[in-house]
C-alpha atoms as a PDB file:
ATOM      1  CA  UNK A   1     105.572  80.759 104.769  1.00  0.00           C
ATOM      2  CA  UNK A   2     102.720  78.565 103.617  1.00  0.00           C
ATOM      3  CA  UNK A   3     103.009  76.375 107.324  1.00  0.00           C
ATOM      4  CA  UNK A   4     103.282  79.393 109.656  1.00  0.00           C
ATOM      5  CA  UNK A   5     100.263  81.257 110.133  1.00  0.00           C
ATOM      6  CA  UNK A   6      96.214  80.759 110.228  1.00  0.00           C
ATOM      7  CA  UNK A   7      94.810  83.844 110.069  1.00  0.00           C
ATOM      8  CA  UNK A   8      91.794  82.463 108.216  1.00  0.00           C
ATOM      9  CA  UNK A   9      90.898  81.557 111.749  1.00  0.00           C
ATOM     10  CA  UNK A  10      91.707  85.290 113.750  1.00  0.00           C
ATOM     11  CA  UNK A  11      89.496  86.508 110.343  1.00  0.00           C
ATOM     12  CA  UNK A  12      86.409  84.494 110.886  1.00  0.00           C
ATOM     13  CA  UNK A  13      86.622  84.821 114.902  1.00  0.00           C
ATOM     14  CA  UNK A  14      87.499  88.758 114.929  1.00  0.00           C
ATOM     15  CA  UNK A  15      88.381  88.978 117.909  1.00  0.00           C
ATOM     16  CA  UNK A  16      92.449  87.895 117.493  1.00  0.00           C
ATOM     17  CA  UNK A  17      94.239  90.572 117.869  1.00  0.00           C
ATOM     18  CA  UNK A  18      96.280  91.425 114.922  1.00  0.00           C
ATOM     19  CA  UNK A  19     100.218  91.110 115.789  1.00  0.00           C
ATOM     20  CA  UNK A  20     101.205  93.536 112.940  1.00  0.00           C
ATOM     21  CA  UNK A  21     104.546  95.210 112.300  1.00  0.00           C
ATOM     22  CA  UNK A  22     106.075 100.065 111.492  1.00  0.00           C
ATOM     23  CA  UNK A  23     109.608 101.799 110.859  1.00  0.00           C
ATOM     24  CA  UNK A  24     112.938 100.408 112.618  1.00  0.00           C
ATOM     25  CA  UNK A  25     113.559  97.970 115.838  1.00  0.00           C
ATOM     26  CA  UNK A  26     111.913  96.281 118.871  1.00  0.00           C
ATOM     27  CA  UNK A  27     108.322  95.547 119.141  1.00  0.00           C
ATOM     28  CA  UNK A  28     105.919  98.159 119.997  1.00  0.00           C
ATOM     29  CA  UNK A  29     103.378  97.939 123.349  1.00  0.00           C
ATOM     30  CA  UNK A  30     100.136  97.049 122.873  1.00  0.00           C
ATOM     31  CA  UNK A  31      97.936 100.410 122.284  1.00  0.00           C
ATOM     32  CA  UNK A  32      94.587 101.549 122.479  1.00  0.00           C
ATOM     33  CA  UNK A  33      92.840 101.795 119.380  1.00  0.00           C
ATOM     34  CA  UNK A  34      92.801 106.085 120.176  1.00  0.00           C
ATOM     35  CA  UNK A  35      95.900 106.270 121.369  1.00  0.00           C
ATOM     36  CA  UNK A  36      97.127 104.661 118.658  1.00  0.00           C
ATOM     37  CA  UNK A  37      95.656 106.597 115.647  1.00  0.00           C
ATOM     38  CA  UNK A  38      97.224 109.613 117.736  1.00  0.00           C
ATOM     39  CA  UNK A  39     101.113 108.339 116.941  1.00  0.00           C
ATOM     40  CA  UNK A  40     100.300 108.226 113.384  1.00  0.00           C
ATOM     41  CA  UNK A  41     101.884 111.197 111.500  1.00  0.00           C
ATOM     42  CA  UNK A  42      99.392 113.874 110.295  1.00  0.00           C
ATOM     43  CA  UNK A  43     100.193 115.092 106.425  1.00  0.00           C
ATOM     44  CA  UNK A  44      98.483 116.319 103.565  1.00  0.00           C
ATOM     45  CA  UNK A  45      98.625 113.239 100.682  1.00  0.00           C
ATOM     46  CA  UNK A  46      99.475 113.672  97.336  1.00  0.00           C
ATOM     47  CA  UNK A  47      99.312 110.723  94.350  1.00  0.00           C
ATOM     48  CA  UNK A  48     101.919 112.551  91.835  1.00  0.00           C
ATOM     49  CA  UNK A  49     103.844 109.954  89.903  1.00  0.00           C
ATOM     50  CA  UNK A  50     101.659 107.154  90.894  1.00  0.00           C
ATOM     51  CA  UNK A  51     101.646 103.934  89.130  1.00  0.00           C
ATOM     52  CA  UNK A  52     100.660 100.437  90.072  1.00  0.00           C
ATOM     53  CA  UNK A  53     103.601  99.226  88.779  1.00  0.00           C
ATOM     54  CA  UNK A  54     105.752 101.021  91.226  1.00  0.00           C
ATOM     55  CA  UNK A  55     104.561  98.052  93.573  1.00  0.00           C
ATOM     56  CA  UNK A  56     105.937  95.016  92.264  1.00  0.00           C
ATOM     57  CA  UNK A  57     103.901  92.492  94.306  1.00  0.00           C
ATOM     58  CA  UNK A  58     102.241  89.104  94.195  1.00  0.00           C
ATOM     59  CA  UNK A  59     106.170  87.769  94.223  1.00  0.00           C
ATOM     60  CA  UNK A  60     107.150  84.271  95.308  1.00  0.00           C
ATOM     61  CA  UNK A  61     110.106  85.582  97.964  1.00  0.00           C
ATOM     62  CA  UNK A  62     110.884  82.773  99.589  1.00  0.00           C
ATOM     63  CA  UNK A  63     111.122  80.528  96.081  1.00  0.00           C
ATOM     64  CA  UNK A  64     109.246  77.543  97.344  1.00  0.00           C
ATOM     65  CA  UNK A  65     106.787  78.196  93.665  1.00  0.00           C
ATOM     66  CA  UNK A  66     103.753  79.906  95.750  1.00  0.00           C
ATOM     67  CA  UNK A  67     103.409  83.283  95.166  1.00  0.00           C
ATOM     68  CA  UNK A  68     102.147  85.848  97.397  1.00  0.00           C
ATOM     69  CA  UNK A  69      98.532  85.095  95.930  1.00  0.00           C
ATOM     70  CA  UNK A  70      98.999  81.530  96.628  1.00  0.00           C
ATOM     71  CA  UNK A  71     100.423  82.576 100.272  1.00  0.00           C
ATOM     72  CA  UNK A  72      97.860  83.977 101.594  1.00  0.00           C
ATOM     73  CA  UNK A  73      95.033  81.724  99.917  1.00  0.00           C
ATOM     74  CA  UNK A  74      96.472  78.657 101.699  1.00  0.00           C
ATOM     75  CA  UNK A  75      96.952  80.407 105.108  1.00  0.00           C
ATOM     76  CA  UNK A  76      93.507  82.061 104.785  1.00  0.00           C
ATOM     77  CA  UNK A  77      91.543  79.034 104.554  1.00  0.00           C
ATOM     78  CA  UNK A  78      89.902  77.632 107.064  1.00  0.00           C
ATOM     79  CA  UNK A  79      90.191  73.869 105.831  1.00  0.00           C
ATOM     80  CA  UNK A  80      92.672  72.114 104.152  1.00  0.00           C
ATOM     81  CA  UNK A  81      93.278  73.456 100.738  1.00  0.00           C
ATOM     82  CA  UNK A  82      93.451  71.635  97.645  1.00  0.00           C
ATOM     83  CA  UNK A  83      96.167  72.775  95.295  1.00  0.00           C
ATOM     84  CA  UNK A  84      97.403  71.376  92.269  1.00  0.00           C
ATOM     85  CA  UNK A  85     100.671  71.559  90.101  1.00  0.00           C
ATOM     86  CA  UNK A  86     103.305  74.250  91.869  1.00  0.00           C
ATOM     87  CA  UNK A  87     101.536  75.611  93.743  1.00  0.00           C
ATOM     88  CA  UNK A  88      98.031  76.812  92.395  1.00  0.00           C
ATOM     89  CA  UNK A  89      95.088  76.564  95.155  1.00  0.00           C
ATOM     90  CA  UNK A  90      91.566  75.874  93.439  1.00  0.00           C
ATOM     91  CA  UNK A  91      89.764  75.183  96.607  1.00  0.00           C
ATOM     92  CA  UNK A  92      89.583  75.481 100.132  1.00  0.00           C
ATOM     93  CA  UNK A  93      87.200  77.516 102.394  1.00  0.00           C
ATOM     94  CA  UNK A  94      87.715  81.447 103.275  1.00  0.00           C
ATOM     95  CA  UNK A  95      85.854  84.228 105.282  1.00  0.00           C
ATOM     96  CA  UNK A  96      85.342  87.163 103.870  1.00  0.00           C
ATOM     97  CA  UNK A  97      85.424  89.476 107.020  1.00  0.00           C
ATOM     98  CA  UNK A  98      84.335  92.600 105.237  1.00  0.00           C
ATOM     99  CA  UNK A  99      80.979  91.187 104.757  1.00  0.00           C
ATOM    100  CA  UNK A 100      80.394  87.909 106.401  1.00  0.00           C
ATOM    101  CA  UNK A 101      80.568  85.527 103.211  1.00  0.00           C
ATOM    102  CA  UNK A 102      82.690  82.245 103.064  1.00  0.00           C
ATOM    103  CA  UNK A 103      83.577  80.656 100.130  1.00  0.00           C
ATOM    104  CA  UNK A 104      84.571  77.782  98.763  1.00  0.00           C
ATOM    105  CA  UNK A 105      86.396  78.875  95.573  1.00  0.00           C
ATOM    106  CA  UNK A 106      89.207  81.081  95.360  1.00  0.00           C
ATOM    107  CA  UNK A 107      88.615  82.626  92.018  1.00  0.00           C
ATOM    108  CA  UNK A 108      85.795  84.551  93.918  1.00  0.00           C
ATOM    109  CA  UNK A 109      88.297  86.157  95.983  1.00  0.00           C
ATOM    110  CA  UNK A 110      91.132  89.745  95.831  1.00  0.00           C
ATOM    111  CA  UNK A 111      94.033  89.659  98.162  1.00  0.00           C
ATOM    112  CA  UNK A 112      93.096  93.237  99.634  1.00  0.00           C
ATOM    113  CA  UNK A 113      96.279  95.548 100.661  1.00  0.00           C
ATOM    114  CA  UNK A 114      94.945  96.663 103.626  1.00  0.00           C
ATOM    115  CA  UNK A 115      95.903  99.859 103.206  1.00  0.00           C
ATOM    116  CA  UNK A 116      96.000 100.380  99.167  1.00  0.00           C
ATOM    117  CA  UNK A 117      98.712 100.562  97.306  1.00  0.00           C
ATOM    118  CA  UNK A 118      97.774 103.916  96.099  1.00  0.00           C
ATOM    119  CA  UNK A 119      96.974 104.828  99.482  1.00  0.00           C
ATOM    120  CA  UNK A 120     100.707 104.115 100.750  1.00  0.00           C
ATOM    121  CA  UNK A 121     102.151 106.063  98.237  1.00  0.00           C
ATOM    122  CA  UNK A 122      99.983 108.529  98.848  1.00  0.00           C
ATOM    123  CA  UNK A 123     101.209 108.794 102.551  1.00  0.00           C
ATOM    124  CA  UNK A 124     104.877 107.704 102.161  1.00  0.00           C
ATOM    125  CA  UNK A 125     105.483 104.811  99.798  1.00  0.00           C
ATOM    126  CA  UNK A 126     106.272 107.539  97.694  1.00  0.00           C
ATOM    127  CA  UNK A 127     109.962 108.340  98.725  1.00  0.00           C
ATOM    128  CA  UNK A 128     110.707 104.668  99.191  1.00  0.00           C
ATOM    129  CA  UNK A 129     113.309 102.311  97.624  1.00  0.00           C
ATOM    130  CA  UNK A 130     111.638  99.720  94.534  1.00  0.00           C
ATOM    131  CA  UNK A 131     112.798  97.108  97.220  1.00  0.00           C
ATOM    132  CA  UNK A 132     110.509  98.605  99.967  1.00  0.00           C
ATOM    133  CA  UNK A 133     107.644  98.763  97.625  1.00  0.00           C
ATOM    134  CA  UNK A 134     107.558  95.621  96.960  1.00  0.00           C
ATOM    135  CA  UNK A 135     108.071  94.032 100.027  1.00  0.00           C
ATOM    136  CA  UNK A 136     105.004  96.163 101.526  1.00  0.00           C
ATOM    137  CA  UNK A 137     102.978  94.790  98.501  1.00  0.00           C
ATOM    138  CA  UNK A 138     103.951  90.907  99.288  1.00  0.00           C
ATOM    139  CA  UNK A 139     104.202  91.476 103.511  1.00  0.00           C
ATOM    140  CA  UNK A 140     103.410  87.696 104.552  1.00  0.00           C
ATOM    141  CA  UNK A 141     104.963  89.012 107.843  1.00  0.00           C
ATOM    142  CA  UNK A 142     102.039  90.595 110.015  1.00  0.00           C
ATOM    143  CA  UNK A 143      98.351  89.610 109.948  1.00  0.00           C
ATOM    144  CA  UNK A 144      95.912  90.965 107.788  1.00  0.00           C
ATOM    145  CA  UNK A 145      98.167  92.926 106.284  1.00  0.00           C
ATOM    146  CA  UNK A 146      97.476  91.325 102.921  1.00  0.00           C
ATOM    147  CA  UNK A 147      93.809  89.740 103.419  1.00  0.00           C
ATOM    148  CA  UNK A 148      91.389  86.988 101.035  1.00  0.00           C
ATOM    149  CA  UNK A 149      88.221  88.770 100.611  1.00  0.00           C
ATOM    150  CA  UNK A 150      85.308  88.809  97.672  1.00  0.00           C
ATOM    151  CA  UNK A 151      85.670  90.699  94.742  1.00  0.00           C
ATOM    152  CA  UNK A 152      82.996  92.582  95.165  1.00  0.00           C
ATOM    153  CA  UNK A 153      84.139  93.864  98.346  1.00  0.00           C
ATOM    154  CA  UNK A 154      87.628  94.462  97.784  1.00  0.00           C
ATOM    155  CA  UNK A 155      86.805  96.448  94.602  1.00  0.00           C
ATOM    156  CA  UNK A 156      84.188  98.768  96.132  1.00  0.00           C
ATOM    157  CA  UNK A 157      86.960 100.240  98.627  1.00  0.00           C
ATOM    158  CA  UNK A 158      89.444 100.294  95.803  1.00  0.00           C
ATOM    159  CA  UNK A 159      91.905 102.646  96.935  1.00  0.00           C
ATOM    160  CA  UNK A 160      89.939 104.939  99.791  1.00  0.00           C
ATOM    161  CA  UNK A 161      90.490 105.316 102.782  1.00  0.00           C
ATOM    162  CA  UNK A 162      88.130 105.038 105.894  1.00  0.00           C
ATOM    163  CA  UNK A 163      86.660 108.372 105.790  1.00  0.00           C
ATOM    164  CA  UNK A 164      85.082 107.123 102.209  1.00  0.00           C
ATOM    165  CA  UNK A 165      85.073 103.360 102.733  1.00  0.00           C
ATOM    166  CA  UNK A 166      84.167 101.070 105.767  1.00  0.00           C
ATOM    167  CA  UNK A 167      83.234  97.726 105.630  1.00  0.00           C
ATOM    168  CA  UNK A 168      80.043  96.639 104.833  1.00  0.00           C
ATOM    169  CA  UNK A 169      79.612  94.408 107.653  1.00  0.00           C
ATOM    170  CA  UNK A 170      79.243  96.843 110.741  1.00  0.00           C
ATOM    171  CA  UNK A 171      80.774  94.495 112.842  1.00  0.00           C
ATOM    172  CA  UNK A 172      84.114  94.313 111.224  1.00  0.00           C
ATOM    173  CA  UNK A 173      84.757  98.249 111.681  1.00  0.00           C
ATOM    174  CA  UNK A 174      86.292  98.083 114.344  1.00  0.00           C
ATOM    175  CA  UNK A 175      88.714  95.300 113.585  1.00  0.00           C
ATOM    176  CA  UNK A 176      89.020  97.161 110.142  1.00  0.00           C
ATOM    177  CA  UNK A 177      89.767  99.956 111.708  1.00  0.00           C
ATOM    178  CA  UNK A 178      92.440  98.369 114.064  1.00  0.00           C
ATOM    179  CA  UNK A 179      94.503  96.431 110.850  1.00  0.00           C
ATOM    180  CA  UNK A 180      94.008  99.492 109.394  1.00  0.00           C
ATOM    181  CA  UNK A 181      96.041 101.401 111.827  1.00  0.00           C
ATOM    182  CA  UNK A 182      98.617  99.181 112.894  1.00  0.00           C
ATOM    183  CA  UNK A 183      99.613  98.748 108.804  1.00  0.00           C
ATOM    184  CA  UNK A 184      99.866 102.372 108.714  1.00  0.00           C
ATOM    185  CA  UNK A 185     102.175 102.124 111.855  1.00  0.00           C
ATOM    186  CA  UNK A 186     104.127  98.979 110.725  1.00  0.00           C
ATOM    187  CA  UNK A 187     105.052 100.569 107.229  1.00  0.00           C
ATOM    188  CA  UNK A 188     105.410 104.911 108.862  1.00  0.00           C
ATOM    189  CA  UNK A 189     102.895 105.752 106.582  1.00  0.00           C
ATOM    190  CA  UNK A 190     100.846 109.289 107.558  1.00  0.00           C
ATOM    191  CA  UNK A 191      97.252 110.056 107.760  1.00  0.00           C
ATOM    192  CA  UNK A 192      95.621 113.088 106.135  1.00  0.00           C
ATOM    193  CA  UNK A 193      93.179 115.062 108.328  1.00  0.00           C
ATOM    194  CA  UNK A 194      90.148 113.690 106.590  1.00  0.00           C
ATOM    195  CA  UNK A 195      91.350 110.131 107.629  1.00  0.00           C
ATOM    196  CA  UNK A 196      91.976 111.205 110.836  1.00  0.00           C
ATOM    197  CA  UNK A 197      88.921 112.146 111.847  1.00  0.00           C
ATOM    198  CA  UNK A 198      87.511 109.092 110.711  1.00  0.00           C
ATOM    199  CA  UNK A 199      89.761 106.697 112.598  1.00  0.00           C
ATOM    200  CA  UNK A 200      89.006 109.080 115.888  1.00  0.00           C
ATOM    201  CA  UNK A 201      85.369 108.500 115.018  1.00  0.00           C
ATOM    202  CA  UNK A 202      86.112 105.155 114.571  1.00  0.00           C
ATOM    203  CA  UNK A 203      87.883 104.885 118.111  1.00  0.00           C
ATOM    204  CA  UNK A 204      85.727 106.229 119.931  1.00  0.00           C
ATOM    205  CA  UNK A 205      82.989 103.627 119.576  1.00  0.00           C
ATOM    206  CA  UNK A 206      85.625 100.455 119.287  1.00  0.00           C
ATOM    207  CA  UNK A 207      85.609 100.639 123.294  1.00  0.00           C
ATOM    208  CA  UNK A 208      88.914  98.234 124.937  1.00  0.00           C
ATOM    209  CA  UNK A 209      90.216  97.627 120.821  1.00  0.00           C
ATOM    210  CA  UNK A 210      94.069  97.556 120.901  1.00  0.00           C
ATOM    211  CA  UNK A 211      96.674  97.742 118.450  1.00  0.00           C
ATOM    212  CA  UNK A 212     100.269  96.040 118.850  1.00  0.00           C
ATOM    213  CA  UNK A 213     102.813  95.969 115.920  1.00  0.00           C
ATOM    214  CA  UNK A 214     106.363  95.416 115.003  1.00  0.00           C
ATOM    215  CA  UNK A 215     108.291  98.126 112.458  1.00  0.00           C
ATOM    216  CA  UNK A 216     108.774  96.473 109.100  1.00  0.00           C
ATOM    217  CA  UNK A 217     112.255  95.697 108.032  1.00  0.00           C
END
């Protein structure tokens, strides 16, 4: 996994369209950003039984000693990264697309679920297998999915969703807005009405913004 994808470059550029994967089969046709928040189930949410723990993530799946941290830290960064022992990374360069800032070393830096954990089982995760869960906690299969950011961002949105958090960087929104989307559509996951209206909001100003995704496995 740690050779096949750069998407520290399609997060500093914002403008690569994120090839993200939803439910069962064949790839999905590209969308437009309001079309697409229209396929995505509307349902109230509820967070009964939630616990972290019901995501086991940050896994090393394909046993090659980097774990999903690790994974995403060396395909994030924009330079060669330096990593020593197994597979620990302790430098390398990243873009924080949430709000502009690069970096230079990684322990200034969450792996964001694009959509929270809490979030997912909040809108589906919730009647899923242990298995499930924790592949949609590790998926190194569709961009920005998982994503390096700071700290500081990552741990103001916490779990909300975009009708309470947005990036702080206006011009991310929109490509926020897009991963944001396409995860929920990869993984089935609903949208509550609150969320919805956001997302429309959203749309509506992201002008020719399109959304193209495979179903997770």
């Amino acid at each position: 996994m740690i050779t096949k994808t750069m998407r520290g470059l399609a997060a500093a550029a914002l403008t690569i369209l994120p090839l993200l994967s939803a439910a069962p089969a064949q790839a999905a046709e590209p969308l437009s950003l309001a079309d697409a928040v229209q396929q995505l189930p509307l349902a109230a949410e509820s967070r009964e039984g939630y616990q972290r723990t019901s995501f086991k993530h940050w896994v090393d799946a394909d046993k090659d000693s980097c774990n999903t941290r690790m994974e995403v830290l060396i395909a994030e960064s924009r330079v060669k990264p330096t990593i020593e022992g197994a597979c620990k990374v302790n430098g390398g360069e990243w873009y924080s697309y949430y709000d502009g800032f690069t970096l230079t070393a990684p322990g200034g830096l969450d792996i964001d679920h694009m959509v929270p954990l809490a979030e997912a089982w909040d809108s589906g995760a919730s009647s899923w297998t242990a298995a499930r869960r924790e592949a949609y906690a590790n998926d190194l299969d569709a961009d920005r999915s998982l994503v390096a950011v700071t700290a500081r961002s990552n741990r103001s949105k916490s779990d909300q969703d975009p009708s309470t958090w947005l990036p702080p960087l206006a011009d991310a929104r929109c490509t926020y807005a897009t991963d944001w989307v396409a995860t929920k559509l990869r993984w089935g996951l609903s949208i509550d009405q609150a969320e919805a209206e956001a997302l429309t909001e959203l749309a509506e100003g992201c002008g020719q913004e399109t959304v193209q995704y495979e179903p997770a496995t």
